[in-house]
Protein backbone atom coordinates (compact mmCIF):
# COMPACT_ATOMS: atom_id res chain seq x y z
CA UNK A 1 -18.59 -6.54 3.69
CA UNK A 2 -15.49 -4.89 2.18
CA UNK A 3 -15.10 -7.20 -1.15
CA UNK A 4 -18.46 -7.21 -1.66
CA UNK A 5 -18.95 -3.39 -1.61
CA UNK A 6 -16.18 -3.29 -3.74
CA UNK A 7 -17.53 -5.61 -6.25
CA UNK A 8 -20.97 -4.16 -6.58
CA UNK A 9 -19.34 -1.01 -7.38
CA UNK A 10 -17.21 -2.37 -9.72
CA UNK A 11 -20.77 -4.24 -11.71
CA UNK A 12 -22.53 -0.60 -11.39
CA UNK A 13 -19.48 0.83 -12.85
CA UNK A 14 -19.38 -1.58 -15.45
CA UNK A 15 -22.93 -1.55 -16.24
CA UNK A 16 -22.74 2.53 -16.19
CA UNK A 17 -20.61 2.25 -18.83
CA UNK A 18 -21.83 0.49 -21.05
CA UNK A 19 -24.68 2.60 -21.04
CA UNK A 20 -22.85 5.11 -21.55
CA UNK A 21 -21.04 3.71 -24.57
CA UNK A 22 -24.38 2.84 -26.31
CA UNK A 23 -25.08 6.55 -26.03
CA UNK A 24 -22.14 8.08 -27.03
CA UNK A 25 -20.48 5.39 -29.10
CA UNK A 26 -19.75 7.62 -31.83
CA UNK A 27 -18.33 10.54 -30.43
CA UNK A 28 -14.65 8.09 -28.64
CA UNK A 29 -11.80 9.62 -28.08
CA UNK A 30 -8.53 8.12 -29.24
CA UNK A 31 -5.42 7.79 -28.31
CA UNK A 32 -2.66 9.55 -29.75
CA UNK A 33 -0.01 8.33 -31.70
CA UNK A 34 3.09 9.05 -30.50
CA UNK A 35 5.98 8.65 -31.68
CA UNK A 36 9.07 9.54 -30.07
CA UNK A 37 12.69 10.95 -32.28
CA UNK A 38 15.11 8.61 -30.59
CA UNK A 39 17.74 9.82 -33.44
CA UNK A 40 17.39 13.44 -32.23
CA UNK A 41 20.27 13.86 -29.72
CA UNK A 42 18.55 15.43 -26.54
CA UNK A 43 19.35 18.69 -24.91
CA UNK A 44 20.74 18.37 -21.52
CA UNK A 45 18.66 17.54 -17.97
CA UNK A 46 18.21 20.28 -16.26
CA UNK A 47 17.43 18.68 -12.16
CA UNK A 48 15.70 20.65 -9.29
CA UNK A 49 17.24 20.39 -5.99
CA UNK A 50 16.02 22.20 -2.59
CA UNK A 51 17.27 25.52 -3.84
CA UNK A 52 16.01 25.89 -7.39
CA UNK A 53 17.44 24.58 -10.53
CA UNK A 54 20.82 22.56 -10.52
CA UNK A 55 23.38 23.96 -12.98
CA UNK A 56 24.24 22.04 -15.86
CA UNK A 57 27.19 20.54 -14.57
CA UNK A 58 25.71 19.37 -10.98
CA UNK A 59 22.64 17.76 -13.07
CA UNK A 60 25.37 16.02 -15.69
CA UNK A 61 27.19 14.82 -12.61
CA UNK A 62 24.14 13.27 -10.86
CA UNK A 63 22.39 11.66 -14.15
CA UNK A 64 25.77 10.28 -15.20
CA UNK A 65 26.16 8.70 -11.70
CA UNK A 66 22.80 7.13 -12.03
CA UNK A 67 23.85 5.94 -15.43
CA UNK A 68 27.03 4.71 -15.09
CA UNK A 69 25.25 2.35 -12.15
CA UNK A 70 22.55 0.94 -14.37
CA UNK A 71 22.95 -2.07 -16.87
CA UNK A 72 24.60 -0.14 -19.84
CA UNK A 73 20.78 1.58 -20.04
CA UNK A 74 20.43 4.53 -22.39
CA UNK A 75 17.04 5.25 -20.88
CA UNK A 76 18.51 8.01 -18.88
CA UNK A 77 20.39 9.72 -22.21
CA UNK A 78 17.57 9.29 -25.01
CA UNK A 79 14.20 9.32 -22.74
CA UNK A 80 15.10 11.75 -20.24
CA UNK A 81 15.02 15.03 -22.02
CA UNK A 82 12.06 13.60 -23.97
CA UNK A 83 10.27 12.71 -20.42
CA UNK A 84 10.84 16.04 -19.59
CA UNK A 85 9.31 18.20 -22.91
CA UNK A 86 6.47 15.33 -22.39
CA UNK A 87 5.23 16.17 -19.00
CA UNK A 88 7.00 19.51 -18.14
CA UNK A 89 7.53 18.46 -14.34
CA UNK A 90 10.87 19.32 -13.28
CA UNK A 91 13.07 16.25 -12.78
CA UNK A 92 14.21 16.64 -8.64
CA UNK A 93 17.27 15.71 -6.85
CA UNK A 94 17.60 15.49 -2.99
CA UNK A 95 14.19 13.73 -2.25
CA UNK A 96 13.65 10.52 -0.12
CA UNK A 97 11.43 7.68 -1.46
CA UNK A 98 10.23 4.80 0.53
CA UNK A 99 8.68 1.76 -0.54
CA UNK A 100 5.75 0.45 1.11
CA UNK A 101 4.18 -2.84 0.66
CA UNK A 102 0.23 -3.88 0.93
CA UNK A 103 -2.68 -1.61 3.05
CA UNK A 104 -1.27 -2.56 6.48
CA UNK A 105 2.01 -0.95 6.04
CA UNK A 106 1.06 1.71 3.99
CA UNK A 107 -1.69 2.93 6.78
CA UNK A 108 0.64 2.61 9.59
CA UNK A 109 3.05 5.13 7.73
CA UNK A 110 0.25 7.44 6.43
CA UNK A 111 -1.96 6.90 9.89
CA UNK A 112 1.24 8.40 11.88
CA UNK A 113 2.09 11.41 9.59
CA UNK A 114 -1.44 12.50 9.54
CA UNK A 115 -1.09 12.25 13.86
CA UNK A 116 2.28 14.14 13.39
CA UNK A 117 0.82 17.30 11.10
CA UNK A 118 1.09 20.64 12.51
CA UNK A 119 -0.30 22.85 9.71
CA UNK A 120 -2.42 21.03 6.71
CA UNK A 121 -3.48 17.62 5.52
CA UNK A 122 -4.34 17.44 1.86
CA UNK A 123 -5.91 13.96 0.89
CA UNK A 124 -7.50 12.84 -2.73
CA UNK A 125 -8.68 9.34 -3.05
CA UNK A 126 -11.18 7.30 -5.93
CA UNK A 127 -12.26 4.63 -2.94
CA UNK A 128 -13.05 5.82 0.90
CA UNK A 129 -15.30 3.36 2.29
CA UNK A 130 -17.41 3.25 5.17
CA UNK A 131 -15.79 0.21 6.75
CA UNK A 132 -13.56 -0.16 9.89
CA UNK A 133 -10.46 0.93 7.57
CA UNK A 134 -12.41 4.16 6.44
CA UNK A 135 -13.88 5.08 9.61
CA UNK A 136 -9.97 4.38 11.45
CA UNK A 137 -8.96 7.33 8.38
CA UNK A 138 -12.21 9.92 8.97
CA UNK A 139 -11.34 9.77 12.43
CA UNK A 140 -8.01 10.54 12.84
CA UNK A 141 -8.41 13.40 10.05
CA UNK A 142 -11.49 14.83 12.72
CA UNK A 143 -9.29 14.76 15.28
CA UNK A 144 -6.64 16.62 13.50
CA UNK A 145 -9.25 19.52 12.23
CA UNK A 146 -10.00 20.05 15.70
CA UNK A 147 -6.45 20.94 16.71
CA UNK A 148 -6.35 23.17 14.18
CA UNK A 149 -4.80 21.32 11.49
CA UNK A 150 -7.01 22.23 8.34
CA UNK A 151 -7.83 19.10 7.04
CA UNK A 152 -8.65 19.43 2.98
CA UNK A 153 -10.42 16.09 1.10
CA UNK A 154 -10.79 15.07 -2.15
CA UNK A 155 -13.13 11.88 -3.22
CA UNK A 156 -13.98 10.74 -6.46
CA UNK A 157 -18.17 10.79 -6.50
CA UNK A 158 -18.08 7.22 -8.79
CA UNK A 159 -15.58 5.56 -6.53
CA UNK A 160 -17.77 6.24 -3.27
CA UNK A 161 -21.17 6.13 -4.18
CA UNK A 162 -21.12 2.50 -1.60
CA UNK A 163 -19.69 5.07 1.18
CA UNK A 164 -23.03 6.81 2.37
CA UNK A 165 -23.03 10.47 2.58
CA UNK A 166 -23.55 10.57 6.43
CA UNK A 167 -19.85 9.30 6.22
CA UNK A 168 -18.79 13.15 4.53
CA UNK A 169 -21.19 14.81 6.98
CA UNK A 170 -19.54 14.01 9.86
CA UNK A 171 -16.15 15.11 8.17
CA UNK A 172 -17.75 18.38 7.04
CA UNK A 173 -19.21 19.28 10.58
CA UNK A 174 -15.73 18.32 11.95
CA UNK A 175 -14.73 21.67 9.64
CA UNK A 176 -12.86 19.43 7.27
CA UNK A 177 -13.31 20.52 3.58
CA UNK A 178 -15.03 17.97 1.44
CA UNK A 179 -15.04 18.32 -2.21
CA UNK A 180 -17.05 15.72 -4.16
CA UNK A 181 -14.96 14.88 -7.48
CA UNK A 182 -17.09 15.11 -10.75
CA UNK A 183 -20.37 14.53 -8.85
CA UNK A 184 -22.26 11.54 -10.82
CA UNK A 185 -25.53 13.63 -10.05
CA UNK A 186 -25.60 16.07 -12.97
CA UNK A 187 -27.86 18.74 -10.95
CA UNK A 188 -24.71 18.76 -8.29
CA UNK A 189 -21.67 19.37 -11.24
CA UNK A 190 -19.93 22.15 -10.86
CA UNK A 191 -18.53 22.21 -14.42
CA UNK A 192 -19.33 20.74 -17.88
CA UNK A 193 -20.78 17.19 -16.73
CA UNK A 194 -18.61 14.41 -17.99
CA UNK A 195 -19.93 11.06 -16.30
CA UNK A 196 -17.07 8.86 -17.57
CA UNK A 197 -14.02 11.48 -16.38
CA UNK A 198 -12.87 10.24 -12.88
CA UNK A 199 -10.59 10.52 -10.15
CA UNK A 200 -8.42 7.82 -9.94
CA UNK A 201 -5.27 9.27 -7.85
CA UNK A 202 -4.29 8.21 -4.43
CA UNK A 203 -2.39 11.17 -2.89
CA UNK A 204 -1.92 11.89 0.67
CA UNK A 205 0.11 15.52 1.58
CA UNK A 206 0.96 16.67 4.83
CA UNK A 207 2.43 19.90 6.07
CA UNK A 208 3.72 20.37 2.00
CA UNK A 209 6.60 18.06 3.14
CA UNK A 210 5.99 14.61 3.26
CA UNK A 211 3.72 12.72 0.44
CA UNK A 212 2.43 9.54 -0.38
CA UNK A 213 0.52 7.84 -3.46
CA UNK A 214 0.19 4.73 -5.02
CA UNK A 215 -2.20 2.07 -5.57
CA UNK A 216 -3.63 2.02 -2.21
CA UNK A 217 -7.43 3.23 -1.58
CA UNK A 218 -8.47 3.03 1.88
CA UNK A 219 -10.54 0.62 2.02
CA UNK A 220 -10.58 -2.54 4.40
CA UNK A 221 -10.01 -4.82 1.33
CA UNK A 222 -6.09 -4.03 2.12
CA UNK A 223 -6.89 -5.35 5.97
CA UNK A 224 -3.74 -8.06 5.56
CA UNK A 225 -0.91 -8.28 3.79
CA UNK A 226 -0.38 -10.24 0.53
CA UNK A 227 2.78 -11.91 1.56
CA UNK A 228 3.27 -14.75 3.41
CA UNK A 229 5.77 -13.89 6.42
CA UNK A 230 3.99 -11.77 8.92
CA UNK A 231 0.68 -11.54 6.80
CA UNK A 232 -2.86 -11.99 8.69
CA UNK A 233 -5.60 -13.51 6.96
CA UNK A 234 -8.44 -11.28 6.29
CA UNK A 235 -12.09 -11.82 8.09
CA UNK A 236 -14.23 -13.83 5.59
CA UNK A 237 -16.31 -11.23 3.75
CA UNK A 238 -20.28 -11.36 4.95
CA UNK A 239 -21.44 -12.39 1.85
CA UNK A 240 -19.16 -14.13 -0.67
CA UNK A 241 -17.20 -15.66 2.25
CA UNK A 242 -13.64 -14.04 -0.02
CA UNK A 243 -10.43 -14.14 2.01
CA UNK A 244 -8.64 -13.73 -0.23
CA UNK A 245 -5.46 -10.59 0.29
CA UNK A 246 -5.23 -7.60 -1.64
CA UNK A 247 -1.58 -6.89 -3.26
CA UNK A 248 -0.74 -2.95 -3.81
CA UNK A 249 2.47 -0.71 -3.67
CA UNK A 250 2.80 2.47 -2.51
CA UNK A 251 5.11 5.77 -2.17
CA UNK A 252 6.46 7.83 0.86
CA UNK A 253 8.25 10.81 -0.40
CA UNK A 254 9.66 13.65 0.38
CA UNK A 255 11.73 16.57 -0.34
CA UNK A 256 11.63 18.96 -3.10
CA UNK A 257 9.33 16.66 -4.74
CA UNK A 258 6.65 16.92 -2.58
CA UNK A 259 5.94 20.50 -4.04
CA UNK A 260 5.25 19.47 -7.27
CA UNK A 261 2.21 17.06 -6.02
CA UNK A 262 1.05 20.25 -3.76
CA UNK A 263 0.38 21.89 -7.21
CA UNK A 264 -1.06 18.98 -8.44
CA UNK A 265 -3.48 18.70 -5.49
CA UNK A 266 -4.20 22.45 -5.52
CA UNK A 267 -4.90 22.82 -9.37
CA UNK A 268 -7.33 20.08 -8.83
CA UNK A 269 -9.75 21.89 -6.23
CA UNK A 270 -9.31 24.51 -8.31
CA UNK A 271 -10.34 23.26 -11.25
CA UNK A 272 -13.49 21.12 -9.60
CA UNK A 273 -14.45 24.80 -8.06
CA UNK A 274 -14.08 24.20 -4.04
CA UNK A 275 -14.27 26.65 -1.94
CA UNK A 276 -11.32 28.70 -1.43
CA UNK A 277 -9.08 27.27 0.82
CA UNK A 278 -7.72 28.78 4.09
CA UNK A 279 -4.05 30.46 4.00
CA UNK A 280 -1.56 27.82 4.84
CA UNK A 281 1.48 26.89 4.53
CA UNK A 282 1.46 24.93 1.78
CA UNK A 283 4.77 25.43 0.24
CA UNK A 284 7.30 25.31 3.12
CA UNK A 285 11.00 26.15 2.01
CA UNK A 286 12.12 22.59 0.58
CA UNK A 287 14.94 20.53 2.22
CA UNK A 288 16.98 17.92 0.69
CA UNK A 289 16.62 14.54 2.60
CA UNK A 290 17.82 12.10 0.42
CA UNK A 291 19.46 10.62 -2.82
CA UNK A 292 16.92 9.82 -4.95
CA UNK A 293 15.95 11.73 -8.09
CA UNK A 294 12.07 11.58 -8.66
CA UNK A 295 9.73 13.28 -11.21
CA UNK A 296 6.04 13.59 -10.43
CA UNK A 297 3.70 13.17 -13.28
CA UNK A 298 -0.34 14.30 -13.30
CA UNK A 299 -2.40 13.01 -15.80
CA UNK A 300 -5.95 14.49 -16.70
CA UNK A 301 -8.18 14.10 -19.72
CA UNK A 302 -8.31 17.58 -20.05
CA UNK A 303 -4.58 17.01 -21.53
CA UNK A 304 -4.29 16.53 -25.50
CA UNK A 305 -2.84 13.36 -24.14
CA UNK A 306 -2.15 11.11 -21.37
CA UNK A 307 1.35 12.32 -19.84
CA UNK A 308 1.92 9.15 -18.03
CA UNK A 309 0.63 7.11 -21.39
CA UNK A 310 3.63 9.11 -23.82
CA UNK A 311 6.27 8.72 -20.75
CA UNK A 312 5.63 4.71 -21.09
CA UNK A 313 5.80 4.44 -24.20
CA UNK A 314 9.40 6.36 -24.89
CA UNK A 315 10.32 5.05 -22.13
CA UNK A 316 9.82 1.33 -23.28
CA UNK A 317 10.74 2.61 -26.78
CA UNK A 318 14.47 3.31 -24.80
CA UNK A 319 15.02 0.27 -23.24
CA UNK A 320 17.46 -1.58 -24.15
CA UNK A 321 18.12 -4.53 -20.81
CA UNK A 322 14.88 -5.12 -19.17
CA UNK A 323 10.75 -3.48 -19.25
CA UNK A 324 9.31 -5.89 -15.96
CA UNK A 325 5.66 -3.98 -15.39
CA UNK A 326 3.08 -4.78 -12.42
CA UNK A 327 -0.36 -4.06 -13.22
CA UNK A 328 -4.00 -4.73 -12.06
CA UNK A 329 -5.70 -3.92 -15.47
CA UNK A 330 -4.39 -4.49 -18.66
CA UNK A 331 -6.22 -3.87 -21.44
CA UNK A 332 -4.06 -2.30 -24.16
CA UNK A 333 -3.92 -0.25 -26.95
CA UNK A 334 -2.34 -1.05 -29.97
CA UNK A 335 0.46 1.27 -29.23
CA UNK A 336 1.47 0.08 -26.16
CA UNK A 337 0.63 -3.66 -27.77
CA UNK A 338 3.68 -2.74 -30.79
CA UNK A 339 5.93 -0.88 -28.21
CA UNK A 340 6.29 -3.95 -25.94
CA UNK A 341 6.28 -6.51 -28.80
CA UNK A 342 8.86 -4.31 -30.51
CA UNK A 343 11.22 -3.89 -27.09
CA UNK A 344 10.95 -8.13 -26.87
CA UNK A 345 11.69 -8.14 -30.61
CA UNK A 346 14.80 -6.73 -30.27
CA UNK A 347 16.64 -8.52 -27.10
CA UNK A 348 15.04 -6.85 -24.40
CA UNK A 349 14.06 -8.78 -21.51
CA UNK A 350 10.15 -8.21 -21.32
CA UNK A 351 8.35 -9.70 -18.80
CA UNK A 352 4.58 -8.76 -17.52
CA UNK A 353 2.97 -9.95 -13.54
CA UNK A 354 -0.83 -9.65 -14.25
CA UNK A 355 -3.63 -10.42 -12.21
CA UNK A 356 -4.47 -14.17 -11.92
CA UNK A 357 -7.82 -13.54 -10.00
CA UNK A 358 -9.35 -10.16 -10.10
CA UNK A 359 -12.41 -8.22 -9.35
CA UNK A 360 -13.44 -7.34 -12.85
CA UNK A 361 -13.99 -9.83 -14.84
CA UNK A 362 -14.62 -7.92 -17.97
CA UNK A 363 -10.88 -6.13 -18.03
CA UNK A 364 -9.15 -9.54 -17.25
CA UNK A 365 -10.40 -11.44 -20.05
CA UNK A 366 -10.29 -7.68 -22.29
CA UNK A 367 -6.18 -8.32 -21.81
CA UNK A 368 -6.45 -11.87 -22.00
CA UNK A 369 -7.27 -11.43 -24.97
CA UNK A 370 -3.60 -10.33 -26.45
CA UNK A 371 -1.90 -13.11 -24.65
CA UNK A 372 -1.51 -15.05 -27.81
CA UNK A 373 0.02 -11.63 -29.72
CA UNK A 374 2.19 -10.93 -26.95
CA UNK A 375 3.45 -14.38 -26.67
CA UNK A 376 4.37 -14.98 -29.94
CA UNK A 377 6.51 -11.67 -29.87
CA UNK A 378 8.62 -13.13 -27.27
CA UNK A 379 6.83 -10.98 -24.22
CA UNK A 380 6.96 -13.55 -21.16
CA UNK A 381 3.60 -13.47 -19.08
CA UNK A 382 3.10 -14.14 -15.98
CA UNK A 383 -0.29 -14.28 -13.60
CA UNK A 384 -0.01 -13.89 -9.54
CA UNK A 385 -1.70 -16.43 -7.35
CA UNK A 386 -2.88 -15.88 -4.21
CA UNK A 387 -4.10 -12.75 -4.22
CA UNK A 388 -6.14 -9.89 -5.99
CA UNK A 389 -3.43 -8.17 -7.73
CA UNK A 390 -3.58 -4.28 -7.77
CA UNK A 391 -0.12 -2.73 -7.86
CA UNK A 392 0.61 -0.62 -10.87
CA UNK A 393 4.85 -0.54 -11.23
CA UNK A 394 6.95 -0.51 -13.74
CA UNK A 395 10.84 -1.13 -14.23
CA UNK A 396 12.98 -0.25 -17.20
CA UNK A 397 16.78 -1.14 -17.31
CA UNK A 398 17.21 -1.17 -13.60
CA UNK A 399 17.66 2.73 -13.73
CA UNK A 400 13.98 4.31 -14.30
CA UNK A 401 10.84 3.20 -12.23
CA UNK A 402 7.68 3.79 -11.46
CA UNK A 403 4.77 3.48 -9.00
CA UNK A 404 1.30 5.12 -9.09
CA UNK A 405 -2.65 4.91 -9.47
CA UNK A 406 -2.00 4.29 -13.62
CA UNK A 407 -3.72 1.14 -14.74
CA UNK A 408 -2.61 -0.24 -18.52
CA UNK A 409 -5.85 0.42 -19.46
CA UNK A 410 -7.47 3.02 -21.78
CA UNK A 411 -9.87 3.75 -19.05
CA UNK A 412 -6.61 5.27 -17.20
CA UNK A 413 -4.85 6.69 -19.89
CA UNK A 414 -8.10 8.49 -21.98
CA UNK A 415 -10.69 8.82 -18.32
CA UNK A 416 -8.88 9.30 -15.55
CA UNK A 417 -6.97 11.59 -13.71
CA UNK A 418 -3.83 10.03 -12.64
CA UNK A 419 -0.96 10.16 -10.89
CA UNK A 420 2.48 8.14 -11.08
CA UNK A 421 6.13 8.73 -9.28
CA UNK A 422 9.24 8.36 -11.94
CA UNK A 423 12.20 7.32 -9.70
CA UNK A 424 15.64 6.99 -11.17
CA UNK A 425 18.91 5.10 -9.66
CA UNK A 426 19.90 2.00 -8.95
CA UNK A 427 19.12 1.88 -5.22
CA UNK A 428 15.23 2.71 -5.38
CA UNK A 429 15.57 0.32 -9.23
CA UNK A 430 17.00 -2.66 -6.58
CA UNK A 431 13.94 -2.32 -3.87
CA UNK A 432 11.31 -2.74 -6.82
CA UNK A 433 12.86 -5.33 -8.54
CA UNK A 434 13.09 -7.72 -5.31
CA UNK A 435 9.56 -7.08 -4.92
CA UNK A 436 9.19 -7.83 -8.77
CA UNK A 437 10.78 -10.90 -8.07
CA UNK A 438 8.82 -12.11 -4.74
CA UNK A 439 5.83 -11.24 -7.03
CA UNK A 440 6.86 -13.22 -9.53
CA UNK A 441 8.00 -16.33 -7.14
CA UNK A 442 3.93 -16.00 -6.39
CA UNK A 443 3.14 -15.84 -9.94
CA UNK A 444 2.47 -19.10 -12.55
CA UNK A 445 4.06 -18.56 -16.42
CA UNK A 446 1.77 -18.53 -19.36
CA UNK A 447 3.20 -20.50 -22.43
CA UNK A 448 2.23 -19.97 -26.08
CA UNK A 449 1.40 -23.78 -26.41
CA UNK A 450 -0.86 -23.54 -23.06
CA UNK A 451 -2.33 -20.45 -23.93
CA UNK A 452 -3.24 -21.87 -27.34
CA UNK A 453 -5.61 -24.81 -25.95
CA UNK A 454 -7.37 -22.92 -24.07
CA UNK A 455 -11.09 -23.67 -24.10
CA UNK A 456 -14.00 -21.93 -26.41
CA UNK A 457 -15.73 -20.49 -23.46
CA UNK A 458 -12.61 -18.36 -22.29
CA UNK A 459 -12.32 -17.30 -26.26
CA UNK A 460 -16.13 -16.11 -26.34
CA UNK A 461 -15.22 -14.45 -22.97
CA UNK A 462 -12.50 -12.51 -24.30
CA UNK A 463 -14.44 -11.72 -27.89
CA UNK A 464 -17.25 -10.22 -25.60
CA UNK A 465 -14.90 -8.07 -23.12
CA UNK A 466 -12.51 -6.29 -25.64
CA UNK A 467 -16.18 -5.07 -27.15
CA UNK A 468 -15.99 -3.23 -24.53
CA UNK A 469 -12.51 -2.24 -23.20
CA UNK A 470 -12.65 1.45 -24.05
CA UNK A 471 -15.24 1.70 -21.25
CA UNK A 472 -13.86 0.01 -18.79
């Protein structure tokens, strides 16, 4: 019953919003233009390490080591600083990323930190579902809270309103501390209702030292991997009979990083007003664990802009090899449209994996409907088979990546509250771009000349879904 829980969410969302935009048509935001100085020559990077602030020479060193082992890239040299006066998270040396693939390794990793905690488990997730996936999750976070580990949750009211509320009460009597994102009911909001702002991160913190986020909800939908060696099919859903496997990436991090998405976690109960939280440690002394150089970034629509959205965008605006970007929703704005047509324009290797079956409709034929545009700018398309696509990762010049909850949608960059991982260096650069690669070994090509005979029906359906890609 997994898919089709998921589903009818996703058609009440759907329909929810278009209600919502025939009621408040006329008061959209918009996106900002922005428009990054890559003439200005950039102050140095300052880097964080376990003991505070790196001087200027030890964050030179490191950023010229990651440099002089990418492809010629002057992302690090012209984006960097920019990055930095964007998003104001420090930039962090000494952390230790791994790369996890699909629900059933990502909930072995996260299922045995959450046994190992000793102090504090912090959780925030948009999907928590009452399935066998969900209930595996509630229960091992109950049976923490009752040896004393305080257990503190986060759920986004929109993306559980299928999970029934008996699921929360048994957390809550357990002592764990639920705290109902945005709640859709206005008479519950605890601040100025806003029906269309959500919580989209996917953020997992335990003992303020070791992280994870991602794509990832927990949710039995991820029940098998996407990949052929060593997947297991998934059990026929009840009603639509789907088998089809669920393809996600996630994050394990830790070190000095790991701090910066305790803040993030803690500004957000703050800010939703939960109850004050018990005295914990939730900033341990950091330790350096690792190699790779990571910068967390927080997105909210309480920001003048999305922080992830202006990141992107310089970001693509620097490249100057390669932009290869993973997504699950793409439905663009003309910003991001120009920045990627302009980075193909000029020699750079541009190449996008989008979803070849999904579970909204609406937002696959809403970026369908740029194909064509994109295409004819040189941008080389490509939709995975096999599987319902939801990773959102992106790779610029070998050198600067990223994984997170960010869709390349405006839902995600003017709605949501996300949250991505920037990861710099060769080494993390070569573990994303084999999985780019397997993805795209999965994946079919779209030409310009294929994409141009396309039928009348699939035209209409794209007229009719970019009516309506603000709100989705």
């Amino acid at each position: 019953m997994a898919t089709h829980r998921v589903r009818a969410r996703r058609r009440f969302q759907m329909a929810m919003a278009c209600l919502l935009g025939l009621a408040v048509l006329t008061g959209c935001k918009s996106l900002p233009r922005v428009v990054p100085d890559q003439t200005r020559r950039p102050p140095p990077v300052q880097l964080e390490g376990a003991q505070g602030p790196l001087s200027a020479e030890r964050s030179k060193a490191i950023l010229d080591r990651l440099r002089s082992s990418g492809q010629g890239t002057d992302v690090l040299s012209r984006h960097l600083a920019l990055e930095e006066a964007i998003v104001g998270s420090p930039l962090t040396a000494g952390n230790q990323v791994v790369l996890l693939q699909d629900g059933p390794a990502t909930y072995r990793a996260m299922l045995a930190a959450i046994e190992g905690a000793k102090d504090h488990i912090h959780m925030e997730t948009y999907i928590l579902d009452d399935d066998e996936v969900g209930q595996r999750f509630a229960q091992a976070l109950i049976d923490k809270q009752r040896q004393g580990v305080q257990v503190n949750l986060i759920h986004d009211s929109f993306g559980t309103l299928a999970t029934p509320r008996e699921f929360f009460q048994r957390l809550t009597e357990a002592g764990v501390r639920v705290l109902e994102f945005n709640p859709v009911n206005p008479a519950m909001a605890r601040q100025e209702w806003e029906l269309n702002e959500r919580d989209h991160r996917k953020l997992l913190i335990v003992d303020g030292r070791t992280a994870f986020l991602g794509g990832i909800n927990i949710s039995g939908v991820y029940s098998s991997g996407s990949f052929a060696s060593g997947s297991r099919s998934r059990k026929p859903d009840a009603t639509t009979g789907d088998t089809t496997p669920w393809r996600d990436t996630h994050l394990q991090l830790q070190g000095p990083v790991v701090a910066e998405l305790q803040k993030l976690f803690l500004e957000t109960w703050v800010a939703q007003k939960g109850e004050p939280l018990a005295a914990r440690n939730h900033f341990p002394p950091p330790e350096r664990v690792g190699k790779d150089v990571v910068r967390a970034i927080g997105s909210s629509p309480k920001d003048p802009y999305s922080l992830i959205y202006a990141t992107l965008l310089s970001a693509i605006g620097s490249a100057e090899t390669s932009v290869h970007l993973t997504n699950a929703y793409f439905a663009p704005d003309p910003q991001l449209l120009a920045a990627l047509e302009d980075a193909a324009r000029r020699g750079v290797d541009v190449k996008l994996i989008l979803p070849g079956k999904t579970d909204s409709w609406l937002v696959f034929h809403a970026g369908r409907n740029y194909y064509g545009q994109l295409l004819r700018a040189g941008v080389k398309i490509y939709e995975r088979q096999g599987v319902i696509l939801h990773a959102k990762t992106g790779l610029i010049d070998g050198v600067w990546a990223t994984v997170g909850s960010t869709n390349l949608d405006w839902r995600s960059f003017l709605h949501n509250h996300e949250l991505n991982a920037v990861v710099l260096g060769p080494d993390f650069a070569a573990q994303l771009r084999a999985v780019f690669e397997s993805d795209l070994a999965g994946s079919t090509e779209v030409s310009l000349a294929q994409w141009e005979r396309r039928g009348l029906d699939l035209r209409i359906k794209e007229l009719f879904a970019r009516a309506w890609e603000y709100w989705l």
